[in-house]
C-alpha atoms as a PDB file:
ATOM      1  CA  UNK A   1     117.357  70.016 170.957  1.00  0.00           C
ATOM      2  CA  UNK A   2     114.842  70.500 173.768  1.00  0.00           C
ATOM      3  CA  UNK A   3     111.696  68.840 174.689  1.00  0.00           C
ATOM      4  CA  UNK A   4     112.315  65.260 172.525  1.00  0.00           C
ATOM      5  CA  UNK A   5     109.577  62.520 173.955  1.00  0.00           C
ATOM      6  CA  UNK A   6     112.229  59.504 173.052  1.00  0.00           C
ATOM      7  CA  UNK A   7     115.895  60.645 172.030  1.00  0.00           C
ATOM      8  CA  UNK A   8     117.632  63.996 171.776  1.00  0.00           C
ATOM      9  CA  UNK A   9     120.123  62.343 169.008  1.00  0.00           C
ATOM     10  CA  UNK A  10     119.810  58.591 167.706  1.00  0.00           C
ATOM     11  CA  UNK A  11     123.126  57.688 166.257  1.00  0.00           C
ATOM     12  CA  UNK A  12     122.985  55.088 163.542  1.00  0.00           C
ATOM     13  CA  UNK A  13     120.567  52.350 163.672  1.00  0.00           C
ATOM     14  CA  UNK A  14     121.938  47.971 164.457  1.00  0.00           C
ATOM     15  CA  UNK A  15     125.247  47.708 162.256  1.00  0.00           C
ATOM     16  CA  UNK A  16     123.999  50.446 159.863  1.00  0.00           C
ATOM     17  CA  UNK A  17     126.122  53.135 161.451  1.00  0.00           C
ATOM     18  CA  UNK A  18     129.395  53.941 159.896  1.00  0.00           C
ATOM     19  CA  UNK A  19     131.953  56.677 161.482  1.00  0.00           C
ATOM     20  CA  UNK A  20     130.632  59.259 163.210  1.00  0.00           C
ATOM     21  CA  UNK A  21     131.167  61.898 165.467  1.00  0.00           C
ATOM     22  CA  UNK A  22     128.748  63.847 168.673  1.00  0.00           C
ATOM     23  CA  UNK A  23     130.338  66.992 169.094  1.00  0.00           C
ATOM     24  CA  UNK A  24     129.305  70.070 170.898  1.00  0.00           C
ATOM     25  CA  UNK A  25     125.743  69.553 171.356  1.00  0.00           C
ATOM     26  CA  UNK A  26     123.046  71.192 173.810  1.00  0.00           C
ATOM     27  CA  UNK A  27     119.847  68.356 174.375  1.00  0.00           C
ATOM     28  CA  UNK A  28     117.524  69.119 177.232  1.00  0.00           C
ATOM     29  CA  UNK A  29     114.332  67.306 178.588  1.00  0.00           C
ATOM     30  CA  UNK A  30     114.107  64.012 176.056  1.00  0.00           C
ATOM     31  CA  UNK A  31     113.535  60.754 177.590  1.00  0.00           C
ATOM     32  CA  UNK A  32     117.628  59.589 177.083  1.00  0.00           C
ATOM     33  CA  UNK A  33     120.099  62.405 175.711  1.00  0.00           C
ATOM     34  CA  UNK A  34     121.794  60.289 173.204  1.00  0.00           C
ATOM     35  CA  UNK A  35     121.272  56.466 171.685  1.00  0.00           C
ATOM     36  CA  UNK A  36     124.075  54.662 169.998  1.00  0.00           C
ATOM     37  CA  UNK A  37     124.127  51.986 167.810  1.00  0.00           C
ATOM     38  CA  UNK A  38     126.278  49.380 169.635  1.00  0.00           C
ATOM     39  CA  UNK A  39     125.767  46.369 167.181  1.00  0.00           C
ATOM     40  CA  UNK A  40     128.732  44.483 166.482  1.00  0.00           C
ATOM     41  CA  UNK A  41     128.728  45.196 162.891  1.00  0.00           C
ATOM     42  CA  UNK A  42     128.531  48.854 163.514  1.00  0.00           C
ATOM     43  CA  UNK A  43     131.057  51.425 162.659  1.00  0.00           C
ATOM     44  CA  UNK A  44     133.220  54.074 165.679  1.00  0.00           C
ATOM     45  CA  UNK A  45     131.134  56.871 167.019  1.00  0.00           C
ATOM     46  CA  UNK A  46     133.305  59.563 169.003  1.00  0.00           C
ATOM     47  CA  UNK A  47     130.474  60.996 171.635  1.00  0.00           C
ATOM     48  CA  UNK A  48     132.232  64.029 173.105  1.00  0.00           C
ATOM     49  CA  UNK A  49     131.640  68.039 174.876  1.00  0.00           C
ATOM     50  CA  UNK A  50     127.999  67.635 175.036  1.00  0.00           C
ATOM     51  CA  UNK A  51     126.067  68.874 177.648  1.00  0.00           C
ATOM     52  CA  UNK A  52     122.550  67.046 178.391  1.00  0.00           C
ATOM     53  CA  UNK A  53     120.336  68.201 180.947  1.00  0.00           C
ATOM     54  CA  UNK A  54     117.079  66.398 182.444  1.00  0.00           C
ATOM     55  CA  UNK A  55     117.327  63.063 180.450  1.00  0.00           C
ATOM     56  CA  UNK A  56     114.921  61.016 182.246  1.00  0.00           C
ATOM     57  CA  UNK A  57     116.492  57.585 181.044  1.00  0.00           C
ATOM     58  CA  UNK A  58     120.250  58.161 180.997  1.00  0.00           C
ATOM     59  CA  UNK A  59     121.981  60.825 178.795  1.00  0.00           C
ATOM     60  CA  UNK A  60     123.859  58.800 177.155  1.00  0.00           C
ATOM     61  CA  UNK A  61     122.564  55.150 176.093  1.00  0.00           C
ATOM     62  CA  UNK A  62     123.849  52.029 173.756  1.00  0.00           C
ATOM     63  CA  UNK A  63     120.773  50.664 171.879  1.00  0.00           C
ATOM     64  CA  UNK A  64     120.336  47.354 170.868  1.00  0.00           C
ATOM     65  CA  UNK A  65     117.549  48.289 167.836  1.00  0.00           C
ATOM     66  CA  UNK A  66     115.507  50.358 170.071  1.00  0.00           C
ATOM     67  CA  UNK A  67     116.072  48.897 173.395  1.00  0.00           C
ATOM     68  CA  UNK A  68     118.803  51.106 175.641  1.00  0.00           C
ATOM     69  CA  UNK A  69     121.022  48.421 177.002  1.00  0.00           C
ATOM     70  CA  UNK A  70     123.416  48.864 179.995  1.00  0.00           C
ATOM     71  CA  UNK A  71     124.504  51.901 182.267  1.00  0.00           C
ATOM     72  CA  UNK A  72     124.375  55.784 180.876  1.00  0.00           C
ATOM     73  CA  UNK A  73     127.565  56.196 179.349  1.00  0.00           C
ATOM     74  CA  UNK A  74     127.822  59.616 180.319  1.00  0.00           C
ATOM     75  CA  UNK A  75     128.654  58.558 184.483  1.00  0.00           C
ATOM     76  CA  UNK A  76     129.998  55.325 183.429  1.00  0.00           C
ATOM     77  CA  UNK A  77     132.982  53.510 181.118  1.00  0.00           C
ATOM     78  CA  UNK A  78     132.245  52.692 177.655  1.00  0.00           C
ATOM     79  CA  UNK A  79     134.753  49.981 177.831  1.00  0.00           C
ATOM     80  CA  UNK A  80     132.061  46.913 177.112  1.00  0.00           C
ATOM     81  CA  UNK A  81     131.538  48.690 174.100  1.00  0.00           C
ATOM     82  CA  UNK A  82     134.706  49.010 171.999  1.00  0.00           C
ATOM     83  CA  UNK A  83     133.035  50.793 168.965  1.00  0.00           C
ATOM     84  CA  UNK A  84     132.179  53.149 171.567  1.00  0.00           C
ATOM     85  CA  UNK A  85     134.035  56.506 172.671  1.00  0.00           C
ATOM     86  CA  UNK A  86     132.489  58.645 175.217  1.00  0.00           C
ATOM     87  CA  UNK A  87     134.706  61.234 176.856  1.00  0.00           C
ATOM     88  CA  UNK A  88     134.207  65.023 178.324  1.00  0.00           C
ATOM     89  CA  UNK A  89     130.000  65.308 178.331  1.00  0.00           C
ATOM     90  CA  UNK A  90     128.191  67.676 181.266  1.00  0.00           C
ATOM     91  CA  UNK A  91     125.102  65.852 182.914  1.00  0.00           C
ATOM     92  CA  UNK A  92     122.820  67.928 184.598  1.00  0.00           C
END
């Protein structure tokens, strides 16, 4: 994915995301790499060996609806967010 104005990959949407997995991905120049659903109600999502390059607003964002919420989870724990698993993504 290159050139997205708002999200490279939006994973699942409030507590309408079930299991999922962000594997081996290549997202350059969108506004913030990747948005997760971090509702309570929402299901696991494994976000791992993606590289993201020039995300202007994080590579790697929980969303609450459509506002991010917190640090990028790519340069810092997911831990505040136990549905969350981030592990092994390149920032650029």
């Amino acid at each position: 994915m290159e050139g997205a104005p708002a999200y490279g990959i939006i994973v699942g949407w409030g507590d309408y995301m079930r299991d999922v997995t962000v594997t081996g991905n290549v997202i350059r120049k969108s506004h913030i790499g990747i948005g997760v659903a971090a509702a309570s109600g929402a299901g696991a999502a494994l976000i791992t060996d993606n590289l993201i390059d020039g995300a202007q607003d994080g590579a790697i964002r929980a969303m609450k609806g459509p506002t991010p919420v917190g640090p990028d989870l790519a340069l810092e724990s997911a831990e505040s967010y136990p549905n969350l698993a981030v592990y092994s993504n390149v920032v650029r």
